[in-house]
Protein backbone atom coordinates (compact mmCIF):
# COMPACT_ATOMS: atom_id res chain seq x y z
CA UNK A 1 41.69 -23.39 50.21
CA UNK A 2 44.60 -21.72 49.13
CA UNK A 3 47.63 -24.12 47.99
CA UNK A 4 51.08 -22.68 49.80
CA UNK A 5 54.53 -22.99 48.31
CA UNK A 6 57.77 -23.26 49.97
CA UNK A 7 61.16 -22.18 48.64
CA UNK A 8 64.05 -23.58 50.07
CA UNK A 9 62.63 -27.19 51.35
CA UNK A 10 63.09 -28.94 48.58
CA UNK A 11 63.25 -32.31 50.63
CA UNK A 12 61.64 -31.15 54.40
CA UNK A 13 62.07 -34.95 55.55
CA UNK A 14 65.68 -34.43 54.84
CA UNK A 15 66.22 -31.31 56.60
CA UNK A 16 64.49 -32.08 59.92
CA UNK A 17 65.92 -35.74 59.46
CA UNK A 18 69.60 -33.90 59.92
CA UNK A 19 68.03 -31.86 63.08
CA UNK A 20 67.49 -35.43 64.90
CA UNK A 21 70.68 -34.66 67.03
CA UNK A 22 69.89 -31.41 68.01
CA UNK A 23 66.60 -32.56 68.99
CA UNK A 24 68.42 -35.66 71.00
CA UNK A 25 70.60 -32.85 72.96
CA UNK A 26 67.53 -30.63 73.86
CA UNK A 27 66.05 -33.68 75.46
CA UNK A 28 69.46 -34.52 77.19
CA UNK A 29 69.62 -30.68 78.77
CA UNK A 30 65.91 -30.82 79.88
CA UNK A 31 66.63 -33.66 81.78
CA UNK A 32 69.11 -31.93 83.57
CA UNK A 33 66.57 -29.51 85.06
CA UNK A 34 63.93 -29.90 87.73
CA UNK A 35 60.81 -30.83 85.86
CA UNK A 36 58.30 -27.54 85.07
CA UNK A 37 61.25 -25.37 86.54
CA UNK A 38 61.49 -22.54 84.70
CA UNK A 39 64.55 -23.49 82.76
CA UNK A 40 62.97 -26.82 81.85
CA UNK A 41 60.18 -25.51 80.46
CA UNK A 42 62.26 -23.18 78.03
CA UNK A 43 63.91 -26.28 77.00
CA UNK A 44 60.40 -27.83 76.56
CA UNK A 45 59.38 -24.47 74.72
CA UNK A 46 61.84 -25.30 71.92
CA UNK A 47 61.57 -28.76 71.35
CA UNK A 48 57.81 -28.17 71.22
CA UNK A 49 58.55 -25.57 68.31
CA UNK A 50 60.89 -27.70 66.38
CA UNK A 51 58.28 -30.32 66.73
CA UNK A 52 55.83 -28.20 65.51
CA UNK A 53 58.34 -26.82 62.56
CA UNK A 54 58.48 -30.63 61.18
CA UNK A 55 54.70 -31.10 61.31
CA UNK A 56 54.24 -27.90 59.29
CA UNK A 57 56.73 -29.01 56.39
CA UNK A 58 56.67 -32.36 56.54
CA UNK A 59 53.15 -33.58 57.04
CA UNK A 60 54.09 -36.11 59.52
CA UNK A 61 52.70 -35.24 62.78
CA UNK A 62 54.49 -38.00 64.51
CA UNK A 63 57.96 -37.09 62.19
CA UNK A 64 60.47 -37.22 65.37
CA UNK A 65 58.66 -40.02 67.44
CA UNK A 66 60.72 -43.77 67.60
CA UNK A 67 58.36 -45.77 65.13
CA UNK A 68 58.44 -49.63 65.00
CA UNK A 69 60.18 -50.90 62.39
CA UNK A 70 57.41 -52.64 59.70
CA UNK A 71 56.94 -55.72 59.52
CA UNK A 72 58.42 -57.95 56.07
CA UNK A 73 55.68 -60.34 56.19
CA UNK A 74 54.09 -59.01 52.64
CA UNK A 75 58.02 -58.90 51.18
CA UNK A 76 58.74 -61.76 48.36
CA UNK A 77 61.06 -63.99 50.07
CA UNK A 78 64.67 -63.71 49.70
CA UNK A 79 66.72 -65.12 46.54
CA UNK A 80 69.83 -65.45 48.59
CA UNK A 81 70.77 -68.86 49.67
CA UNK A 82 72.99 -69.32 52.53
C-alpha cells in the first residue's frame, strides 16, 4: 500500500467542520424541489460529493451526520459545589 500525503489540510476536521453551513443550505434548496426532479437530484449530486470529500480527508465516514452526544458516565465527578 502506498502511504498518500496531502498539502494544504493541515487540520481536514477543521476545514469541512467550517463547510457545515454550506452543507445545511444545500439541504434547505433540495427541499425546495420535487423529490428525484432533475434539479433535486443536482442538489443531491453535490451534497453527495462534499460528503464524499470529508470521508476522503477526514476518515470519518459518518463526519457530517448529527451524532449523540456521549455519555459522562465514565467522567470523575465534578469538584464544583453548588
Amino acid at each position: 500500500m502506498v502511504q498518500m500525503r496531502y498539502t494544504g489540510f493541515s487540520t481536514p476536521k477543521a476545514v469541512f467542520d467550517e463547510l457545515r453551513p454550506f452543507r445545511h443550505r444545500l439541504l434547505d434548496m433540495q427541499r425546495c424541489h420535487r423529490p428525484f426532479g432533475s434539479d433535486y437530484l443536482i442538489v443531491s449530486a453535490v451534497v453527495q460529493a462534499l460528503d464524499t470529500a470529508a470521508y476522503h480527508f477526514t476518515g470519518d465516514s459518518d463526519f457530517f451526520s448529527i451524532k449523540p452526544q456521549q455519555s459522562d458516565s465514565g467522567a470523575p465527578p465534578s469538584t464544583v459545589s453548588t
